[in-house]
C-alpha atoms as a PDB file:
ATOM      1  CA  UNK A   1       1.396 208.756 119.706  1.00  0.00           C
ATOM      2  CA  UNK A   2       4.466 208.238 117.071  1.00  0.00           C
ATOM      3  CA  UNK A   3       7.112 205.960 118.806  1.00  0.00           C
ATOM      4  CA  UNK A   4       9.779 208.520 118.366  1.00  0.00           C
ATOM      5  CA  UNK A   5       7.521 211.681 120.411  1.00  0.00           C
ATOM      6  CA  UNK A   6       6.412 208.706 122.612  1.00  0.00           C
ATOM      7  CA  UNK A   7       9.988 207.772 123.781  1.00  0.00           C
ATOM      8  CA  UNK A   8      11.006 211.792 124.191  1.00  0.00           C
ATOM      9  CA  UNK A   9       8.010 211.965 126.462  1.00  0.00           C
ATOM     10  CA  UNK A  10       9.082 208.744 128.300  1.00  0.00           C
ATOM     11  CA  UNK A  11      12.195 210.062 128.692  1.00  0.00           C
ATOM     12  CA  UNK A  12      11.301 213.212 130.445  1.00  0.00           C
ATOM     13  CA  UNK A  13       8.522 211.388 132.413  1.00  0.00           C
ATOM     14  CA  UNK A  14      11.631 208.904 133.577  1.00  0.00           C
ATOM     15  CA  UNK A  15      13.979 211.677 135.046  1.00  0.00           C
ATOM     16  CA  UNK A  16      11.187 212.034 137.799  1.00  0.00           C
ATOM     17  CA  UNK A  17      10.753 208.328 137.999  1.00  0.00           C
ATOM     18  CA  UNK A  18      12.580 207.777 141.274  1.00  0.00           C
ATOM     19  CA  UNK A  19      13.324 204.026 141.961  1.00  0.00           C
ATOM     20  CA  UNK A  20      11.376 202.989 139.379  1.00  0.00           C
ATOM     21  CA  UNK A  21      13.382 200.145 137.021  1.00  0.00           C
ATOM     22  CA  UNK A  22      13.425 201.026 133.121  1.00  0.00           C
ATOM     23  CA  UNK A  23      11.639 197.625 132.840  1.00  0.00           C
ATOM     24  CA  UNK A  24       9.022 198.187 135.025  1.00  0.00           C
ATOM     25  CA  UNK A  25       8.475 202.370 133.460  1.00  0.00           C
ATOM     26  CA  UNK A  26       8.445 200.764 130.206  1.00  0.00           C
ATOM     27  CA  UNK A  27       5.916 197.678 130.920  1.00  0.00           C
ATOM     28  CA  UNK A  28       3.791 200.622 132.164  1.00  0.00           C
ATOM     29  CA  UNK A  29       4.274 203.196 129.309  1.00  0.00           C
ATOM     30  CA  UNK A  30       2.980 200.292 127.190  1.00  0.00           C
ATOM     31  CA  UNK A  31       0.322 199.238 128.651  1.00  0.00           C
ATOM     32  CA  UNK A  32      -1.146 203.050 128.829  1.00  0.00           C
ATOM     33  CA  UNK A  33      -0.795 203.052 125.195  1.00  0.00           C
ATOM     34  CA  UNK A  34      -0.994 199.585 123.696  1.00  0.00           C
ATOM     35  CA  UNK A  35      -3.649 201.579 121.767  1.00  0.00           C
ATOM     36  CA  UNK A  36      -1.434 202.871 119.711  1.00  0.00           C
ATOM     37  CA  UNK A  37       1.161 199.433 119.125  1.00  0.00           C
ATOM     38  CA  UNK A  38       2.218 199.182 115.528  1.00  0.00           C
ATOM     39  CA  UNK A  39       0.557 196.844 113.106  1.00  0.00           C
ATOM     40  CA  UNK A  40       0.569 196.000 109.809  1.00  0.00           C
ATOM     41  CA  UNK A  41      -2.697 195.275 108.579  1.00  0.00           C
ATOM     42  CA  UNK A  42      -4.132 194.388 104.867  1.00  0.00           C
ATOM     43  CA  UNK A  43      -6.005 196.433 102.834  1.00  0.00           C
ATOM     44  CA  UNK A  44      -8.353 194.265 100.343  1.00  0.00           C
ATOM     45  CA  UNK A  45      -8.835 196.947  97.295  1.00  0.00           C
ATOM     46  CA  UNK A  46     -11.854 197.031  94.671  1.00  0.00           C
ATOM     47  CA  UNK A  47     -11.341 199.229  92.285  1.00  0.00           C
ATOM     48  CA  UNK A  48     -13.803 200.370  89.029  1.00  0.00           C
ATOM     49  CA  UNK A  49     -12.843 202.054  85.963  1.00  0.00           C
ATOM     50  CA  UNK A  50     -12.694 205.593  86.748  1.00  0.00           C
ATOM     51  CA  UNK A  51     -13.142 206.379  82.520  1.00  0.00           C
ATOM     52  CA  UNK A  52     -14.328 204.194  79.612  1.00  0.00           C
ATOM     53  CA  UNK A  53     -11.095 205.281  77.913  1.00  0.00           C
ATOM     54  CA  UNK A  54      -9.055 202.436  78.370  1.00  0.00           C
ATOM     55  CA  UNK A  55      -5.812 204.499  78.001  1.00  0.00           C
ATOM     56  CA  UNK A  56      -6.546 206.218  81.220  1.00  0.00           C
ATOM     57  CA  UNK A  57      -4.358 205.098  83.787  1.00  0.00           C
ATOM     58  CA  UNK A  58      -5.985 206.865  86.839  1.00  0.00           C
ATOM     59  CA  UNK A  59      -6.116 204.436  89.826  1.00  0.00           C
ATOM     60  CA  UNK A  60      -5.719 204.099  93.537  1.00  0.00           C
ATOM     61  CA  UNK A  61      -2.728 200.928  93.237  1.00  0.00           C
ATOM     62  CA  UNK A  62       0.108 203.558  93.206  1.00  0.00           C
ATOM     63  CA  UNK A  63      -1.625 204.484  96.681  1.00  0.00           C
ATOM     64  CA  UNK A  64      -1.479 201.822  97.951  1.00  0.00           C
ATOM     65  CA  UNK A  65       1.519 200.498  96.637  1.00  0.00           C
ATOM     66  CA  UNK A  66       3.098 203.733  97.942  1.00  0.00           C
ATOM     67  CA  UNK A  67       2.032 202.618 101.673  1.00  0.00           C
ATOM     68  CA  UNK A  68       3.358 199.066 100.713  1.00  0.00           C
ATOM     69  CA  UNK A  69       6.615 200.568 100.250  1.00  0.00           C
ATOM     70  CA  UNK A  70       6.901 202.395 103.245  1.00  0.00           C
ATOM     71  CA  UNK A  71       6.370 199.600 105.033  1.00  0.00           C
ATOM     72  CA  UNK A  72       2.771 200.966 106.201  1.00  0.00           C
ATOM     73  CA  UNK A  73       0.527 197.676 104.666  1.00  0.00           C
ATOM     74  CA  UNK A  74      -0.171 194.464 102.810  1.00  0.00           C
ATOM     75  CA  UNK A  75      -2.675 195.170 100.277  1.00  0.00           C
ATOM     76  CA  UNK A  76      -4.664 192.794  97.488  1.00  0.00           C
ATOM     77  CA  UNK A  77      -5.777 194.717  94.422  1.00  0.00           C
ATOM     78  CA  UNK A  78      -8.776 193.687  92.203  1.00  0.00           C
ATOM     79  CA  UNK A  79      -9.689 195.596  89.041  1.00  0.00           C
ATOM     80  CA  UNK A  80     -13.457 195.523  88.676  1.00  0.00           C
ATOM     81  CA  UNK A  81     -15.877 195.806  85.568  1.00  0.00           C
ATOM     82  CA  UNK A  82     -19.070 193.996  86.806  1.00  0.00           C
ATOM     83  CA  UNK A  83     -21.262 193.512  88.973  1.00  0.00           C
ATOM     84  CA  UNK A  84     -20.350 189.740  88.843  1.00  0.00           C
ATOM     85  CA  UNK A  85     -16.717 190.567  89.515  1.00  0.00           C
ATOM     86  CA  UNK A  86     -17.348 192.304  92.265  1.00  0.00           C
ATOM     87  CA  UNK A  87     -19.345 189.703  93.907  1.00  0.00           C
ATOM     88  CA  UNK A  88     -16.443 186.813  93.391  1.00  0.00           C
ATOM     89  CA  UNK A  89     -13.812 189.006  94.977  1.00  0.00           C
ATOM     90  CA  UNK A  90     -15.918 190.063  97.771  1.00  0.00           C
ATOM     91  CA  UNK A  91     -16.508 186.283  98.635  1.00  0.00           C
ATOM     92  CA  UNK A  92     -12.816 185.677  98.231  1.00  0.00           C
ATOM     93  CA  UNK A  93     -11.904 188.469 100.945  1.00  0.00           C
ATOM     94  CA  UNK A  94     -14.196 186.577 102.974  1.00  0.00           C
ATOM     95  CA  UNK A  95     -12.425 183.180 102.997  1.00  0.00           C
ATOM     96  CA  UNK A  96     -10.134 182.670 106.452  1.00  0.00           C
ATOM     97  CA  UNK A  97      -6.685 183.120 104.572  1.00  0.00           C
ATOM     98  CA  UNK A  98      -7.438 186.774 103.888  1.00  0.00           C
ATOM     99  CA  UNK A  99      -8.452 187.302 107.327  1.00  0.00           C
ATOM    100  CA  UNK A 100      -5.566 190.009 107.955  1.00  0.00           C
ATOM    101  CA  UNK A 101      -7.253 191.930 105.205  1.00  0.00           C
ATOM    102  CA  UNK A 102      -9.168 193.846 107.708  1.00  0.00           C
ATOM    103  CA  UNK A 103      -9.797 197.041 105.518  1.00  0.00           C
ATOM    104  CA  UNK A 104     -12.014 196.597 102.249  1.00  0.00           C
ATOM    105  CA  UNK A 105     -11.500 199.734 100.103  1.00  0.00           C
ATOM    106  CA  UNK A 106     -14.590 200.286  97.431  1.00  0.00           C
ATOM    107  CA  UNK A 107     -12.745 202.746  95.143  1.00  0.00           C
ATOM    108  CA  UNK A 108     -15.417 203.446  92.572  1.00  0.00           C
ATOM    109  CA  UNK A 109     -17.745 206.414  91.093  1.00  0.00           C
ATOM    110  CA  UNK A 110     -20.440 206.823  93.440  1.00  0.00           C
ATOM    111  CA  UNK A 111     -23.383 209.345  94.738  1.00  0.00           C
ATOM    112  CA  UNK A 112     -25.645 209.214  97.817  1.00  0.00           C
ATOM    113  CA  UNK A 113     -26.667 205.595  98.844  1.00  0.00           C
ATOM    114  CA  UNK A 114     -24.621 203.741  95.847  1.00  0.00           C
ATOM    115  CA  UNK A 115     -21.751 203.048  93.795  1.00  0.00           C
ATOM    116  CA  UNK A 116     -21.326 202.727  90.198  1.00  0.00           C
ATOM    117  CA  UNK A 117     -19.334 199.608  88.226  1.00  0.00           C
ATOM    118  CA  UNK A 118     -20.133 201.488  84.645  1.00  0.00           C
ATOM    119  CA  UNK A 119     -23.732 201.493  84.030  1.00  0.00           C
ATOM    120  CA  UNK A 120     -24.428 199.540  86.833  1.00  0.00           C
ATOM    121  CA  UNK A 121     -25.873 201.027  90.338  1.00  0.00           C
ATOM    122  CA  UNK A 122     -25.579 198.997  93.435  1.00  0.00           C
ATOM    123  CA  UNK A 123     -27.013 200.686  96.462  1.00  0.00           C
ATOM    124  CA  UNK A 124     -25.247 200.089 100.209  1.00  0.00           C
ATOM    125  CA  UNK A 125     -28.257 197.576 100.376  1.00  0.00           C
ATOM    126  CA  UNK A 126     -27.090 195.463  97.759  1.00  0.00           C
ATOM    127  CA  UNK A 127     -23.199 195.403  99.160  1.00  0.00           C
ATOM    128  CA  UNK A 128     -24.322 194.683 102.513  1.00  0.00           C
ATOM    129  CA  UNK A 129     -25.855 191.574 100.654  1.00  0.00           C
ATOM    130  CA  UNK A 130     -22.852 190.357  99.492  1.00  0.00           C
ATOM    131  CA  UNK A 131     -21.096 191.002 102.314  1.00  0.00           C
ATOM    132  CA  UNK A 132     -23.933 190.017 105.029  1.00  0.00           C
ATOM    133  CA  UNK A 133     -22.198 189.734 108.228  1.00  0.00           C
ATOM    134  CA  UNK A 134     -18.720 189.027 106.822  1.00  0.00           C
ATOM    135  CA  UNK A 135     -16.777 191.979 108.066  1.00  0.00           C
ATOM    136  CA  UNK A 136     -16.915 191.874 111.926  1.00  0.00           C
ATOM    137  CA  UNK A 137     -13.611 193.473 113.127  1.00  0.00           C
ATOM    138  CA  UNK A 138     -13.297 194.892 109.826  1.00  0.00           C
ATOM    139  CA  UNK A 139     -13.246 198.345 108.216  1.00  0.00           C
ATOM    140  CA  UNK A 140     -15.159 199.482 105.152  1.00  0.00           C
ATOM    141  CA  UNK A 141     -13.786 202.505 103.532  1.00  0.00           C
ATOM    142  CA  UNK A 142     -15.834 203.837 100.273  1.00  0.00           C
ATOM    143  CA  UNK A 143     -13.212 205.865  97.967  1.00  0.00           C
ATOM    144  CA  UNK A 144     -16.278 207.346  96.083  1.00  0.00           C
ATOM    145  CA  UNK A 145     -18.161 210.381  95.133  1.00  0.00           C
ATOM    146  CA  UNK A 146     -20.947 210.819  98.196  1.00  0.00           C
ATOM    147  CA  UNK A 147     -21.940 207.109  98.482  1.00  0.00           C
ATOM    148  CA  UNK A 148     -21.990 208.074 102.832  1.00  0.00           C
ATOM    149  CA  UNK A 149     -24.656 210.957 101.769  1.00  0.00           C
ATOM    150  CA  UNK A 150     -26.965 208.330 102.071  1.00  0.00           C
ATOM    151  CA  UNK A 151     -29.578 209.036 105.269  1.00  0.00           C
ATOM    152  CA  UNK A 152     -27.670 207.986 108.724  1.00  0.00           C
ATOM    153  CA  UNK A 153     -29.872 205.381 108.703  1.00  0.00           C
ATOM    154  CA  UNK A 154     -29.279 203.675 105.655  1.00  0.00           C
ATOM    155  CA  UNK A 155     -25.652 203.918 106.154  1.00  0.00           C
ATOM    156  CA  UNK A 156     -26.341 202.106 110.149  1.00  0.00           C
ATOM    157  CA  UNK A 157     -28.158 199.524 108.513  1.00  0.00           C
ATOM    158  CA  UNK A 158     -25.737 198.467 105.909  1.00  0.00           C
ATOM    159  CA  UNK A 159     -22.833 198.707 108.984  1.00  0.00           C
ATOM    160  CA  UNK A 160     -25.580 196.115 110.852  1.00  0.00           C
ATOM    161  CA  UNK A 161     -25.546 193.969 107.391  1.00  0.00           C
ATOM    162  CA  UNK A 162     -21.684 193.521 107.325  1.00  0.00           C
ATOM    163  CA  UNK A 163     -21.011 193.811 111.003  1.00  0.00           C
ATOM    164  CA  UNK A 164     -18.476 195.943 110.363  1.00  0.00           C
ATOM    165  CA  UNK A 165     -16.715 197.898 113.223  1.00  0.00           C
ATOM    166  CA  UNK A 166     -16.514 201.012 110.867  1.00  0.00           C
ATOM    167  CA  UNK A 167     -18.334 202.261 107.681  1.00  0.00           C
ATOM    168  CA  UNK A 168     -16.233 205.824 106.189  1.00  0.00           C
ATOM    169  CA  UNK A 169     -16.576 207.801 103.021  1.00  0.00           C
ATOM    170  CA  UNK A 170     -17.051 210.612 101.558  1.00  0.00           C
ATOM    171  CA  UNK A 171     -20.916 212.689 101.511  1.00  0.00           C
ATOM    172  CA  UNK A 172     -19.913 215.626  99.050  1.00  0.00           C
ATOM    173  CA  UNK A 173     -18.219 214.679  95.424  1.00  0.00           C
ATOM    174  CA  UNK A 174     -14.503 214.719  95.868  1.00  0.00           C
ATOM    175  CA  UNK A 175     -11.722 215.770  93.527  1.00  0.00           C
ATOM    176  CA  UNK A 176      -9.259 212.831  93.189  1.00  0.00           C
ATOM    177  CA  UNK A 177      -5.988 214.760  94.244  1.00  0.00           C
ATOM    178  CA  UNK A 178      -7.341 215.885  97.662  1.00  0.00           C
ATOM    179  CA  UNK A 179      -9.234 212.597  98.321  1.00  0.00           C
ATOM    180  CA  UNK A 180      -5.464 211.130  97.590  1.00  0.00           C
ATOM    181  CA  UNK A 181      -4.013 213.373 100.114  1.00  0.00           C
ATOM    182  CA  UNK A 182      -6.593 212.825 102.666  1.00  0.00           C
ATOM    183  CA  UNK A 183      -6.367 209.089 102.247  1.00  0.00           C
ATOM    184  CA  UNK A 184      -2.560 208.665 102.992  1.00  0.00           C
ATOM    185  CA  UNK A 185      -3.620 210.592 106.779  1.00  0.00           C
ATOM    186  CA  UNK A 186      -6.467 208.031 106.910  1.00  0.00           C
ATOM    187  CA  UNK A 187      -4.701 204.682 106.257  1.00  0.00           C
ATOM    188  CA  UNK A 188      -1.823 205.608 108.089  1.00  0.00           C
ATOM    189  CA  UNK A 189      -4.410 206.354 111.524  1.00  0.00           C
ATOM    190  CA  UNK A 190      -6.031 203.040 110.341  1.00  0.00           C
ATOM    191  CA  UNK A 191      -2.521 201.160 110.499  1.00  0.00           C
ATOM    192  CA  UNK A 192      -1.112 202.743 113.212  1.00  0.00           C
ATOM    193  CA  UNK A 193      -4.263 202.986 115.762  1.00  0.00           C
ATOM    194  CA  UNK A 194      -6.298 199.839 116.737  1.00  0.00           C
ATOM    195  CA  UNK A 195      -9.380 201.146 118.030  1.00  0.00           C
ATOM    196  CA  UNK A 196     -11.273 203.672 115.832  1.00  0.00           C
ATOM    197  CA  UNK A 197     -11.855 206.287 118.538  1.00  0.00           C
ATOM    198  CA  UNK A 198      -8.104 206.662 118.639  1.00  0.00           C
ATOM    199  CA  UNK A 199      -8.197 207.319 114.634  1.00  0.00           C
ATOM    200  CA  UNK A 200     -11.183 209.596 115.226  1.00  0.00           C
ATOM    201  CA  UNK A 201      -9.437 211.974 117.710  1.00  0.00           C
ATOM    202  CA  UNK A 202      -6.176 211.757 115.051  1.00  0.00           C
ATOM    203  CA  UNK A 203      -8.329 213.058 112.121  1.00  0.00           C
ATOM    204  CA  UNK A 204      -9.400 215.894 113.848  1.00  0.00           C
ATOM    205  CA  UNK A 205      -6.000 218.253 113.268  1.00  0.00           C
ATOM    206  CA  UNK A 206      -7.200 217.667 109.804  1.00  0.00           C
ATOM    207  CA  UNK A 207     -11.119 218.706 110.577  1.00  0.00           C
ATOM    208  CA  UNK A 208     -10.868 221.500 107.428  1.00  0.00           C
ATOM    209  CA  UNK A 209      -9.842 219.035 105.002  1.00  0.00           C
ATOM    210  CA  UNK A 210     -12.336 216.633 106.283  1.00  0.00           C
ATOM    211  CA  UNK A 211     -15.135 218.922 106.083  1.00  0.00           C
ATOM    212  CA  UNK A 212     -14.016 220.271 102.622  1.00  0.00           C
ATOM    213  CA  UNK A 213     -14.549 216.271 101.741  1.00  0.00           C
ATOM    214  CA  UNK A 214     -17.645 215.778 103.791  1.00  0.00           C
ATOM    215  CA  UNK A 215     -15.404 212.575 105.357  1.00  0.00           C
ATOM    216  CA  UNK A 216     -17.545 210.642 108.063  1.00  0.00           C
ATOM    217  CA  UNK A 217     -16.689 207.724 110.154  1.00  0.00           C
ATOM    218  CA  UNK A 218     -19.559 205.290 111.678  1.00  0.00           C
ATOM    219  CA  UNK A 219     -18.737 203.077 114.520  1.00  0.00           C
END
């Protein structure tokens, strides 16, 4: 819950709170929802060229720089145009000093089972190779074109590759203005819950414009 509707509900709740201390309500408000303490985590950000036109300045930074601004996250942002490229930055968000980077966003054209850095086609198999076991705790988020329409078992095995805590995308194409939208709801459940049930039940006021997306969450 928001701190501001939390602390109108406390407030309330406190009236009938009869020789109970402030201190002692408020150690107990907390504990019932340390769930939903404020954090500021890191998103780590891949991003591929969305046209060969090198004029177009599509991208996901003013996103995430957006969310930077407000205060919402840290974020490191990687351009990407091989294969190669992708593979040194992933082992870089491995290393220990980008630990708090706990959300790796793969912002690239995709379709069922894969995503595409130009010509080239890397299947969830091949990411979960590069990443093989390296994102326990950690979320990975696929900003692409059906890459989650991949069978529920692919997409399980690839989560048991990276021990992730939670592999979400997209299984339908998505136009880039509503996937926008959608992903300012997303990151700010993903910053402001720590457990993904939490962000789960959040989503769902939005189940329309999930469905319209074909979002899906494994955890």
């Amino acid at each position: 819950m928001p701190p501001l509707l939390c602390a109108r509900r406390a407030g309330r709740l406190c009236d009938n709170a009869r020789g109970v201390s402030w201190v002692v309500f408020w150690i107990t408000i907390l504990e019932k929802n340390a769930v939903t303490r404020r954090r500021k985590p890191g998103i780590f950000c891949f991003e591929g060229d969305w046209s060969p036109d090198l004029r177009t300045r599509t991208s996901v930074r003013r996103l995430l720089e957006f969310l930077s601004q407000e205060e919402r996250i840290d974020f490191i942002y990687r351009d990407i145009g091989t294969p190669e490229e992708l593979t040194y930055y992933v082992n870089r968000w491995r290393l220990r000093s980008y630990a708090a980077f706990n959300i790796g966003y793969f912002a690239f054209h995709g379709e069922p089972d894969a995503i595409f850095i130009g010509k080239n086609r890397l299947n969830l198999v091949d990411i979960g190779e590069m990443l093989n076991g390296a994102c326990a705790g950690k979320v990975v988020y696929f900003g692409s074109c059906s890459t989650l329409g991949a069978s529920p078992n692919d997409v399980r095995r690839f989560k048991r590759m990276t021990k992730a805590k939670c592999v979400c995308g997209y299984t339908k194409d998505v136009e880039w203005l509503q996937s926008a939208s959608f992903e300012l709801l997303l990151f700010d459940a993903l910053t402001y819950y720590q457990r993904i049930d939490a962000v789960e039940n959040y989503l769902r006021r939005f189940e329309a414009l999930k469905r319209q997306l074909g979002f899906k969450m494994y955890r």
